[in-house]
Protein backbone atom coordinates (compact mmCIF):
# COMPACT_ATOMS: atom_id res chain seq x y z
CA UNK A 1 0.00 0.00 0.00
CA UNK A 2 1.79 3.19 -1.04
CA UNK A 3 2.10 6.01 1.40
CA UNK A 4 -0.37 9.18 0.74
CA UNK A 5 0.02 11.48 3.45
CA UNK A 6 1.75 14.16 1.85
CA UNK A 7 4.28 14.63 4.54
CA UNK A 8 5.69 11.70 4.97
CA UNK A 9 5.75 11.60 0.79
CA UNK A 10 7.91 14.86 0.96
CA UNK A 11 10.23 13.96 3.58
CA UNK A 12 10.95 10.77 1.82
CA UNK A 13 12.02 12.66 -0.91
CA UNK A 14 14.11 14.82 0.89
CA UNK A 15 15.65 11.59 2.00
CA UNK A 16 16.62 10.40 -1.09
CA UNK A 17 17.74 12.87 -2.52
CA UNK A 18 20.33 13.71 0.68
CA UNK A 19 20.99 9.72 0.65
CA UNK A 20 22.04 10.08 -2.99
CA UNK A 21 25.06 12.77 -2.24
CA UNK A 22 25.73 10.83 1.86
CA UNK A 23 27.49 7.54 2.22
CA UNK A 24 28.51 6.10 5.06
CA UNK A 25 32.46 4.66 5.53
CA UNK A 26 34.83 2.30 7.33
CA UNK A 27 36.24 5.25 8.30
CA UNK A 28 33.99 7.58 8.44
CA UNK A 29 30.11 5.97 9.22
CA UNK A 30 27.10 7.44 9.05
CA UNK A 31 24.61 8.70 11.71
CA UNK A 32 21.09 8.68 10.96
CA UNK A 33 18.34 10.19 12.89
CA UNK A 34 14.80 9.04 12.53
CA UNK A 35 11.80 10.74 15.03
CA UNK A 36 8.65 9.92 15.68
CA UNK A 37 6.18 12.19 17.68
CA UNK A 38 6.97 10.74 20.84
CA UNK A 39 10.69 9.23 20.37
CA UNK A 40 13.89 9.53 18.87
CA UNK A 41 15.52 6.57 17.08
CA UNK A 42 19.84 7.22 16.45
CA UNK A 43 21.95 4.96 15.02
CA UNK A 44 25.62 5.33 12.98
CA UNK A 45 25.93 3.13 9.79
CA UNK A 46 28.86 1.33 8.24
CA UNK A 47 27.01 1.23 4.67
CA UNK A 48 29.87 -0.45 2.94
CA UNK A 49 29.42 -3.15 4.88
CA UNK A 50 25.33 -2.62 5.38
CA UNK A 51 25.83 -3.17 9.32
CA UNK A 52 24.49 -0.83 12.40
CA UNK A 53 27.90 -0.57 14.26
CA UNK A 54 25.96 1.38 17.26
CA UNK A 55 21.90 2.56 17.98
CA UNK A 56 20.18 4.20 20.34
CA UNK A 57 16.93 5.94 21.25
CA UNK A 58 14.56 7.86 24.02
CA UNK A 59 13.11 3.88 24.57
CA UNK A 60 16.50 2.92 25.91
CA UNK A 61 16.22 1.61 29.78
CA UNK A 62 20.22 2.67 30.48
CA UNK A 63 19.37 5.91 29.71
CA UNK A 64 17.52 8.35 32.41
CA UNK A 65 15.77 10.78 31.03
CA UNK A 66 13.65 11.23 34.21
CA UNK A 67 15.08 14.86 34.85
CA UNK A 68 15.11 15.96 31.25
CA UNK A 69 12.76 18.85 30.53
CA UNK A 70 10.80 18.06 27.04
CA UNK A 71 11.65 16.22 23.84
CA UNK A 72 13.98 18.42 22.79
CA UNK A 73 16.25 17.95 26.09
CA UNK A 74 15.76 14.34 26.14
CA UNK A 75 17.50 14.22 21.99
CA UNK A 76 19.91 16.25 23.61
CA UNK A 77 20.36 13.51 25.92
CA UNK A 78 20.48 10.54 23.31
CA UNK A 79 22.98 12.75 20.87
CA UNK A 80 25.74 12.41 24.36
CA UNK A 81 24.45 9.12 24.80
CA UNK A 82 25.52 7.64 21.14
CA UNK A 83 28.63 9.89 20.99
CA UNK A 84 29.75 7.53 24.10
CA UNK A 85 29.00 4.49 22.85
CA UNK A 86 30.42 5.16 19.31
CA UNK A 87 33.51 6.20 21.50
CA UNK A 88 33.45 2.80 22.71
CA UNK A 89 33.56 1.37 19.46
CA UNK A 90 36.14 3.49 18.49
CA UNK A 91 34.52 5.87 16.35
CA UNK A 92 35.51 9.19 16.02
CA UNK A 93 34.00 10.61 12.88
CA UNK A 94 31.21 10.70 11.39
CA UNK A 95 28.82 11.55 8.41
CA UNK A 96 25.27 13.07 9.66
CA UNK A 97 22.12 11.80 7.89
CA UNK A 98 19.16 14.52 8.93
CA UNK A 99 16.80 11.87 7.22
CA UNK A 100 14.90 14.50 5.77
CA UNK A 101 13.85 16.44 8.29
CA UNK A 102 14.70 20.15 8.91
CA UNK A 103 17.67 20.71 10.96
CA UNK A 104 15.71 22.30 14.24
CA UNK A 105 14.41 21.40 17.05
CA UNK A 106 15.10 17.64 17.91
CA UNK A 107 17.45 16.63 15.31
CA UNK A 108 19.30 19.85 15.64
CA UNK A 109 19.48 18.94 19.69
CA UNK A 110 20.72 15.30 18.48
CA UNK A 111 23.96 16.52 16.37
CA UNK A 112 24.42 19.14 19.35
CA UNK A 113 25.01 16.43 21.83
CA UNK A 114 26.98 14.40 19.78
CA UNK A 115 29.22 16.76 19.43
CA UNK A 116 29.39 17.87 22.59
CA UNK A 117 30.00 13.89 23.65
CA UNK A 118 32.94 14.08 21.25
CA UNK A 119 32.01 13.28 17.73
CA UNK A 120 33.52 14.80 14.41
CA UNK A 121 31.44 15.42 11.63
């Protein structure tokens, strides 16, 4: 059944056509954001290889977002959270995939926190 809200038809649009120019590396992988209305979904991408080397989201039980004011804090909260686990891994750098959404609010708070835990992009 193909998708008709008109939304979701542009924004998957916008994601091919940024997916087109945005590959992710050994190297240098990629980080992809996804949100739904209630939750944020990150995860960094070794497309070469077509493996998730690291994930994360708000749904995550290690993370405590108790204290966090909002949705905006708590994406805040899941950028530091994936910038310490790809530091983990060993990942330093990194590609960011928006996934066609505008780069505000939630996904902007996302890369913010990622950077601020450490990550390159």
């Amino acid at each position: 059944m193909a998708k008709t809200n008109p939304k979701i038809v542009a924004r998957e649009k916008r994601l091919k056509r940024v997916r087109k120019k945005i590959s992710g590396t050994p190297e240098r992988p990629r980080l992809r954001v996804f949100k739904s209305s209630s939750h944020i979904y990150v995860q960094i991408i070794d497309d070469v290889a077509g493996k998730t080397l690291v994930a994360t989201s708000t749904l995550e039980k290690s993370l405590d977002l108790s204290g966090t004011a909002g949705k905006v804090g708590q994406a805040h909260q899941v950028g530091m959270a994936i910038a310490r686990k790809a530091k983990e891994k060993g990942i330093e750098s990194v590609v960011f995939d928006r996934g066609g959404f505008l780069y505000h609010g939630r996904i902007k708070a996302v890369s913010d926190g990622a950077r601020e835990g450490g990550l390159i992009f």
